[in-house]
Protein backbone atom coordinates (compact mmCIF):
# COMPACT_ATOMS: atom_id res chain seq x y z
CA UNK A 1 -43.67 26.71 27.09
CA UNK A 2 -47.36 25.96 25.38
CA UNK A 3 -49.55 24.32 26.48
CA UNK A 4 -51.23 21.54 25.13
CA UNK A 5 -54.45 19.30 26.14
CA UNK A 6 -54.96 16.05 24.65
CA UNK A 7 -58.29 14.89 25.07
CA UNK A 8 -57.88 11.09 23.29
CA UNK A 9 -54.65 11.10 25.95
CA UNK A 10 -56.77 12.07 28.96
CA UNK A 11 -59.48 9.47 28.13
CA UNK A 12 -57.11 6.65 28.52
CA UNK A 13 -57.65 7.11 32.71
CA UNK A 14 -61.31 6.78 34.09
CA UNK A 15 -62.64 6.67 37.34
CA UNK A 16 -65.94 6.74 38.81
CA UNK A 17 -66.91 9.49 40.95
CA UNK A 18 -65.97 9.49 44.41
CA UNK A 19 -67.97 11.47 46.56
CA UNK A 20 -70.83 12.76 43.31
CA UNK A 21 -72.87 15.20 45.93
CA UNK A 22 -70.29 16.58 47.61
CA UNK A 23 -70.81 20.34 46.57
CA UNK A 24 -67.98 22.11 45.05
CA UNK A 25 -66.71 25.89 44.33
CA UNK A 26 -63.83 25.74 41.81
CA UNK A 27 -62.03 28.53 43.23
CA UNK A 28 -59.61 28.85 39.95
CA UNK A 29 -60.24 28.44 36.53
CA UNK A 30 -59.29 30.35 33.45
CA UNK A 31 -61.01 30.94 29.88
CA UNK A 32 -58.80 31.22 26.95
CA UNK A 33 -59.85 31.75 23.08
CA UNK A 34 -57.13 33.74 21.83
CA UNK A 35 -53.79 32.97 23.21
CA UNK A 36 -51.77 30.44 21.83
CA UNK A 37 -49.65 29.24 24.48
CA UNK A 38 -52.92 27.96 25.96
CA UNK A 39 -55.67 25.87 25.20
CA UNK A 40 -58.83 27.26 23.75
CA UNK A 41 -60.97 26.82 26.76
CA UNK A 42 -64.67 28.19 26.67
CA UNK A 43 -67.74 27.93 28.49
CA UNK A 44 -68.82 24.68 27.20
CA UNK A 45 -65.65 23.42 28.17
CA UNK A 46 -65.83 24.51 31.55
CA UNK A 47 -69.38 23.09 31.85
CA UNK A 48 -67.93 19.33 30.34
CA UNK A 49 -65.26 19.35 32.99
CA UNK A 50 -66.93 20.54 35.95
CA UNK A 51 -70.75 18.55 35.27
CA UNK A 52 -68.23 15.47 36.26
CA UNK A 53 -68.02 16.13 39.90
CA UNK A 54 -71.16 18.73 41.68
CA UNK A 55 -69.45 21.85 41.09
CA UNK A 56 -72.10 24.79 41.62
CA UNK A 57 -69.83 27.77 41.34
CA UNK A 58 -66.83 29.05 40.34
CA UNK A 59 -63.91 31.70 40.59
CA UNK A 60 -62.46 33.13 37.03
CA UNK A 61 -59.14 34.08 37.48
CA UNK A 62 -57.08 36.80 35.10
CA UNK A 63 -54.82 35.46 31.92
CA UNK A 64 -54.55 38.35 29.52
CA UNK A 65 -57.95 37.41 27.72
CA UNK A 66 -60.96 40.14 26.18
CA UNK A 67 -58.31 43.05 26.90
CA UNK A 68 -60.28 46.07 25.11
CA UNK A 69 -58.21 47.14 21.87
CA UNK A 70 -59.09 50.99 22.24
CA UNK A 71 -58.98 53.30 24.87
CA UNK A 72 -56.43 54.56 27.49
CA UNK A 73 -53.37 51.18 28.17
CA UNK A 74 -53.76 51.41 31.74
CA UNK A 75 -57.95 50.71 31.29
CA UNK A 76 -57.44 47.68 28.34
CA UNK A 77 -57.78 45.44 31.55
CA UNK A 78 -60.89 45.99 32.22
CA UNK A 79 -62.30 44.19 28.90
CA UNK A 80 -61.65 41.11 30.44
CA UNK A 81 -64.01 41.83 33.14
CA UNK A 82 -66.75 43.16 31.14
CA UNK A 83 -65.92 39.89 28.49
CA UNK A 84 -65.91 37.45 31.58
CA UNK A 85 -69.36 39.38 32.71
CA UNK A 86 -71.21 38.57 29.47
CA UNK A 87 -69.98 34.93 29.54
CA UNK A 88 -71.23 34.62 33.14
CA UNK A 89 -74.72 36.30 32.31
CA UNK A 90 -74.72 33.78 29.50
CA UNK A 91 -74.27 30.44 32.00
CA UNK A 92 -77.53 32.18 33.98
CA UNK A 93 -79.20 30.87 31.17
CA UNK A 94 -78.56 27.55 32.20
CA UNK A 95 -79.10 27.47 36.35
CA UNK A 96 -78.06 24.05 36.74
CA UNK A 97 -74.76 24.20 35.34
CA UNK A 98 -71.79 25.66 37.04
CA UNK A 99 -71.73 29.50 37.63
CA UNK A 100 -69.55 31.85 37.33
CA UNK A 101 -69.59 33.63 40.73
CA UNK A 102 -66.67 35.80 40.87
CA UNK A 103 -64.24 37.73 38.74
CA UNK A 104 -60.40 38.22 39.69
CA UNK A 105 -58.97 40.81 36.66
CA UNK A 106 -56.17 42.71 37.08
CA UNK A 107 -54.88 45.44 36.64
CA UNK A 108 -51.12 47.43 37.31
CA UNK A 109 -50.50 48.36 40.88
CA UNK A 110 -47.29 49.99 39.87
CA UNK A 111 -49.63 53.02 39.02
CA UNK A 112 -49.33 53.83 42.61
CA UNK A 113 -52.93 55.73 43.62
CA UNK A 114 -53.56 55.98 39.86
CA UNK A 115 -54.78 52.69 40.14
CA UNK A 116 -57.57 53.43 41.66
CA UNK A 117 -59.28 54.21 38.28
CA UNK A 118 -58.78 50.86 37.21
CA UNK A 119 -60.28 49.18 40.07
CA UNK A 120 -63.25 51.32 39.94
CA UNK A 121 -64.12 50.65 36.46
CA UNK A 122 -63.74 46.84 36.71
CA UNK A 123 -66.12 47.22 39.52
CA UNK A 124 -68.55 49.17 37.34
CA UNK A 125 -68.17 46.44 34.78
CA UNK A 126 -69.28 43.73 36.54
CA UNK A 127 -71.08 43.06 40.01
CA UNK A 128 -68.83 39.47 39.76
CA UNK A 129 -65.50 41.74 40.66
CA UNK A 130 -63.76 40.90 43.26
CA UNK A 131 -60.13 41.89 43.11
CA UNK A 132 -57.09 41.31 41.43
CA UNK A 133 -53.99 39.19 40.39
CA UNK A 134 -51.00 40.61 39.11
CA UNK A 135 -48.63 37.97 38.70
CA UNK A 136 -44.60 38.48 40.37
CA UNK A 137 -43.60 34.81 38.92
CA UNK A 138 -39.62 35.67 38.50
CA UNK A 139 -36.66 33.50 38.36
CA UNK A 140 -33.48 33.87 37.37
CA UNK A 141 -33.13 31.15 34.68
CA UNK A 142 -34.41 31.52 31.03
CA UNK A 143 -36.12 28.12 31.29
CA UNK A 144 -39.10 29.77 33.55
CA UNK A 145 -41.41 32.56 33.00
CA UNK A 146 -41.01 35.92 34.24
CA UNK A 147 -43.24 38.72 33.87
CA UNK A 148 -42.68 41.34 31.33
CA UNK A 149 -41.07 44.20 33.24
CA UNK A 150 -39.86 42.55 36.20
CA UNK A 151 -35.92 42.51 36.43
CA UNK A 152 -35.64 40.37 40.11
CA UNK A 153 -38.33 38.65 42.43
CA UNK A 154 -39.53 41.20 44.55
CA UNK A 155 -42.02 42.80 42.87
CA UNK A 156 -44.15 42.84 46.28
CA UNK A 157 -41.49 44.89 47.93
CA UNK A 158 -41.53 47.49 45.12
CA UNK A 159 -42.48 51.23 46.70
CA UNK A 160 -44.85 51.91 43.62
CA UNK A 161 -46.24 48.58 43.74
CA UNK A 162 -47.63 49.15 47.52
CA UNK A 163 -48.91 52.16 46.72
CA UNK A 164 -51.39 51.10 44.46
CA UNK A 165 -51.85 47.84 46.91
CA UNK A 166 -52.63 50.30 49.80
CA UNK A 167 -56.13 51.27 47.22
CA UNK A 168 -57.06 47.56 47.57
CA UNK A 169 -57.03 48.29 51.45
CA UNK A 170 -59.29 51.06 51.08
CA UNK A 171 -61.77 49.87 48.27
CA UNK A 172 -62.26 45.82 50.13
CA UNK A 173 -60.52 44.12 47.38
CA UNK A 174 -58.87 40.67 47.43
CA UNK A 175 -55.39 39.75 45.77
CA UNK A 176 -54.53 37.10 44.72
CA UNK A 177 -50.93 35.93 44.53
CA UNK A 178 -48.81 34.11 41.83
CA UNK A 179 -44.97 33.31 41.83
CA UNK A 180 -42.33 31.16 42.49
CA UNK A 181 -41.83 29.29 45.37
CA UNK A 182 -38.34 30.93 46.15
CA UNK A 183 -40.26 34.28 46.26
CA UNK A 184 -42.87 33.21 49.20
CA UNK A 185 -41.15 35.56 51.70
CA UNK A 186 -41.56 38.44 49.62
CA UNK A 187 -45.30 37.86 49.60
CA UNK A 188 -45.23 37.73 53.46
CA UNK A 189 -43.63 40.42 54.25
CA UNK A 190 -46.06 42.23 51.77
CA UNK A 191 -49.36 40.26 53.71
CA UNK A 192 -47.80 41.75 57.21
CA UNK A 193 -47.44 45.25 55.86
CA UNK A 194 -51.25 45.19 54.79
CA UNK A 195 -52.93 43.05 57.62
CA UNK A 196 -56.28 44.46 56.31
CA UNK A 197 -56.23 42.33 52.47
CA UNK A 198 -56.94 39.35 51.96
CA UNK A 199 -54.44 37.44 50.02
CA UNK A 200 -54.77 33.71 48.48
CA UNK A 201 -51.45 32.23 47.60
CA UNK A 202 -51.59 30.27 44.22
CA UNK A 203 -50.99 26.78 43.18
CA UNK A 204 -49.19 25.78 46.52
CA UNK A 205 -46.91 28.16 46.60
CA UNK A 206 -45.66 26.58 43.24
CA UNK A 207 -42.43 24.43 44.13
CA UNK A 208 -40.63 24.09 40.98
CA UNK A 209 -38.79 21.11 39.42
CA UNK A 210 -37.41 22.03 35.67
CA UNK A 211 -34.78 23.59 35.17
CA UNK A 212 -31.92 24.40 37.50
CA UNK A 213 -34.47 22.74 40.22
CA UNK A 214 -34.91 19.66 38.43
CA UNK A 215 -33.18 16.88 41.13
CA UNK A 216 -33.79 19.20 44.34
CA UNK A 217 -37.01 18.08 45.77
CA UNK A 218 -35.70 17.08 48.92
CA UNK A 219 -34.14 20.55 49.09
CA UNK A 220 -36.36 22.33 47.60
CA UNK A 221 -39.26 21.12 49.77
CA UNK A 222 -37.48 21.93 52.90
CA UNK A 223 -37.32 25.83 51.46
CA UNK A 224 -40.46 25.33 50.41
CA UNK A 225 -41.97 24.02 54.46
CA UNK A 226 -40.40 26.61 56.12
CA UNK A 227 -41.55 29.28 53.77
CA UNK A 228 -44.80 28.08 53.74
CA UNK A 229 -44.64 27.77 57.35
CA UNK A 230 -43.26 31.13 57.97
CA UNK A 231 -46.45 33.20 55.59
CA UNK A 232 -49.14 30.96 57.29
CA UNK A 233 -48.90 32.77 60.44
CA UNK A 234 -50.36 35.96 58.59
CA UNK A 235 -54.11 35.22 59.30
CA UNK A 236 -54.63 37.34 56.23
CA UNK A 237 -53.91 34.89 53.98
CA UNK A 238 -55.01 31.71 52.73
CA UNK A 239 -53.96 29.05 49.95
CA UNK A 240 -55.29 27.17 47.02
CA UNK A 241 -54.70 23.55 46.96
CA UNK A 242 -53.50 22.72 43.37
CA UNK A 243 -51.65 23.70 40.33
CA UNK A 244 -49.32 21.04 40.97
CA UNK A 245 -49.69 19.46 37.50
CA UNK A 246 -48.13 22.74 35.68
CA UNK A 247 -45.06 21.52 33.74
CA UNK A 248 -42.70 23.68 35.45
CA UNK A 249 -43.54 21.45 38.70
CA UNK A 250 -41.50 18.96 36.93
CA UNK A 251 -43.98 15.88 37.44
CA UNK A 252 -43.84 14.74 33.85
CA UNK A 253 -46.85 13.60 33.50
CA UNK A 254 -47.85 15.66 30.36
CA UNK A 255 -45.33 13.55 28.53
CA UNK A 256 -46.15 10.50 30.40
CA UNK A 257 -47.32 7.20 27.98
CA UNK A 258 -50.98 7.73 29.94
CA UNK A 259 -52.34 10.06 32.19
CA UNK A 260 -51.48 9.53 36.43
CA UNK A 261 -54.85 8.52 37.85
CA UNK A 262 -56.22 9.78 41.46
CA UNK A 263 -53.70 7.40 43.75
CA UNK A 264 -50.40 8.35 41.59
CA UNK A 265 -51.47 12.16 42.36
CA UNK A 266 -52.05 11.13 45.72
CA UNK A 267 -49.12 9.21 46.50
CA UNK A 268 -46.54 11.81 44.85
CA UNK A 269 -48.15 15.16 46.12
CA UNK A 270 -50.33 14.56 49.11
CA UNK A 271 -47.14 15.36 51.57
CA UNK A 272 -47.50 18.65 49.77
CA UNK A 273 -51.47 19.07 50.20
CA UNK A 274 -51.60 17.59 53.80
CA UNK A 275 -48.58 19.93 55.18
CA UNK A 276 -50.28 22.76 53.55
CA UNK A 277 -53.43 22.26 55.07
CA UNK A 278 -51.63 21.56 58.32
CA UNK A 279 -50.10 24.38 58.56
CA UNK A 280 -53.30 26.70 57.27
CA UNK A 281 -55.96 25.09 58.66
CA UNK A 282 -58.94 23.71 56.66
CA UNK A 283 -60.42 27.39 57.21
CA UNK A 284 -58.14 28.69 55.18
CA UNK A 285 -57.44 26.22 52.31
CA UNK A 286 -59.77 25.57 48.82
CA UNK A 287 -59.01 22.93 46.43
CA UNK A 288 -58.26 24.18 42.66
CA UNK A 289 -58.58 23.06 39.74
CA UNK A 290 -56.32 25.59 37.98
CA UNK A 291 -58.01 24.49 34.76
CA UNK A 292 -57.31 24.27 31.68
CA UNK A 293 -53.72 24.82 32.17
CA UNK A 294 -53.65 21.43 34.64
CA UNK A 295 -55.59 19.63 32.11
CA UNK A 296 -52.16 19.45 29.94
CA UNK A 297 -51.42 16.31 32.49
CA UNK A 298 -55.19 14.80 34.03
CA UNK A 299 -58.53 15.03 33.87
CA UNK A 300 -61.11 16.88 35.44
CA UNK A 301 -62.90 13.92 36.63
CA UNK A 302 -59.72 12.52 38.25
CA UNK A 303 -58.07 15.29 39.57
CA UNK A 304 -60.79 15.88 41.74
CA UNK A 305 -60.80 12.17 43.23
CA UNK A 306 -57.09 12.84 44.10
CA UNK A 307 -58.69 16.28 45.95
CA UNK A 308 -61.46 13.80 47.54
CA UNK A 309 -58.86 10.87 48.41
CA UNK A 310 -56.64 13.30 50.17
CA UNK A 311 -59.39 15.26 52.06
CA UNK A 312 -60.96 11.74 53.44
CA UNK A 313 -58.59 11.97 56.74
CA UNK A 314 -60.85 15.24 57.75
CA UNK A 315 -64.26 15.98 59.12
CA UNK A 316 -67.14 16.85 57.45
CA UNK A 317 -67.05 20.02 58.53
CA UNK A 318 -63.18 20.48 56.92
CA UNK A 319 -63.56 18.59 54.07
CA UNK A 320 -66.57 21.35 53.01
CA UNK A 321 -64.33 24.42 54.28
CA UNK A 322 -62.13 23.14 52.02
CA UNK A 323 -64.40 21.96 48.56
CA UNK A 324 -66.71 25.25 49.43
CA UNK A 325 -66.81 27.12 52.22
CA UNK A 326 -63.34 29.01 52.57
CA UNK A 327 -63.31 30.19 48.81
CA UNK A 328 -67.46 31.17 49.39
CA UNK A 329 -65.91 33.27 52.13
CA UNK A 330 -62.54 34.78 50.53
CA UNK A 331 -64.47 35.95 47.43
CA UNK A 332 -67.95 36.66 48.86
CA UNK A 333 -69.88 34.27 46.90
């Protein structure tokens, strides 16, 4: 499923600013220039969306870009790291703007110890590295992604696959997690069999509505609340507040005649957002913007009004665990 961004589209919603100097990390945001089931995304672009709202920092998270082309396989990962370091040395330039503050790469924990080489060289590439995804998205039907190489949805549980998480134990690392919301137990049971990593659960946990889910969101949101209630007692780990505009959430709004603007996203997701940060605690949640892939279905500008709308009910003090704080802790900003 590509992913497309129409600009002219996205225009056709605008809202002012709500909130201008509330300060902002973007916890989640990706760069892509040469994949084409994505849309080119660069620097500039980054700095367009996020000089709407006051964000001073952000999080670049993994998506198969700047891979080096020579070399040993296993290392290849760590060109995106020393690609997303030169980009970030390159916003210095311009103080003002947002920054990049921190690197998530990955790498193949499957290696067992062996992967310990890998995580040492993305630290040596960049001072911004922080730790890893490696995404376990898996589901049974052909009309969702799965990973390359995984053949059911418990690639936490694999016995390689903790070894190699154990070497995030020892070297500090953070992890952060990507799948399916059917596959949220797995990723506890993984966060209570390493009480000493940090872990920050994707997109919501992704509840998914295409498909053989498209229809179920009673049901599925049930699953969903007692899942999510079940890994939120592992103090380890904490969740991004987002991704909910992905296609495979089955929203429709990337097909939609116009854009949703900040009280649509409200009023059809904010159950999802406010259980969430019920459940976590403000301490432990960060809004994301999880751009550009959210951009397929609304704007920079108004997605984060939706964030600010929904965040109003909380004080101060919440409201900037949740837009800054939390994520400046998680990643060591």
């Amino acid at each position: 499923m590509a992913i497309e961004v129409r600009q002219d589209w996205l225009d056709q919603v605008r809202e002012e600013i709500i909130d201008p100097d509330r300060r902002i990390v973007d916890p989640h945001h990706h760069f892509f220039v040469q994949n084409p089931d994505f849309p080119h995304y660069e620097l500039d672009d980054l700095w367009a969306d996020t000089g709407t709202h006051r964000v001073e920092q952000t999080v670049y998270l993994q998506c198969w870009e700047g891979y080096r082309t020579e070399g040993p396989d296993h290392l290849r990962v760590v060109g995106e790291t020393e690609w997303v370091d030169s980009i970030a040395a390159e916003a210095r330039t311009r103080p003002k703007a947002a920054q990049i503050a921190a690197i998530m790469a990955t790498a193949e924990l499957r290696l067992g110890a062996g992967v310990r080489e890998v995580l040492e060289a993305h630290k040596s590439a960049s001072r911004l590295f922080r730790g890893i995804r490696q995404i376990a998205a898996w589901d049974a039907s052909d009309t969702l992604m799965s990973m390359e190489g995984l053949t059911d949805g418990n690639l936490y549980g694999q016995e390689a696959f903790r070894a190699g998480f154990a070497v995030l134990a020892d070297m500090n690392l953070v992890f952060d997690a990507y799948h399916y919301y059917h596959q949220t137990p797995h990723l506890a049971a993984l966060a209570r069999a390493f009480p000493s990593v940090p872990i920050v659960l994707d997109h919501l946990g992704t509840p998914l509505g295409v498909g053989p889910y498209a229809g179920r969101e009673a049901e599925i949101k049930a699953q969903w609340k007692r899942d999510l209630a079940d890994i939120a007692t592992c103090p380890n780990v904490s969740i991004k507040l987002g991704g909910l505009a992905m296609p495979w959430c089955g929203y429709g709004w990337e097909t939609a005649a116009k854009p949703p603007g900040s009280d649509e996203i409200v009023a059809r997701q904010g159950e999802y957002y406010h259980y969430a940060i019920e459940q976590f605690g403000p301490e432990r949640c960060m809004f994301e913007s999880n751009f550009p892939v959210d951009k397929c279905a609304v704007s920079y500008p108004v997605l984060w009004n939706a964030f600010k709308k929904m965040a109003a009910r909380y004080s101060e003090a919440e409201q900037d665990a949740m837009f800054r704080g939390t994520a400046t802790r998680v990643y060591r900003l």
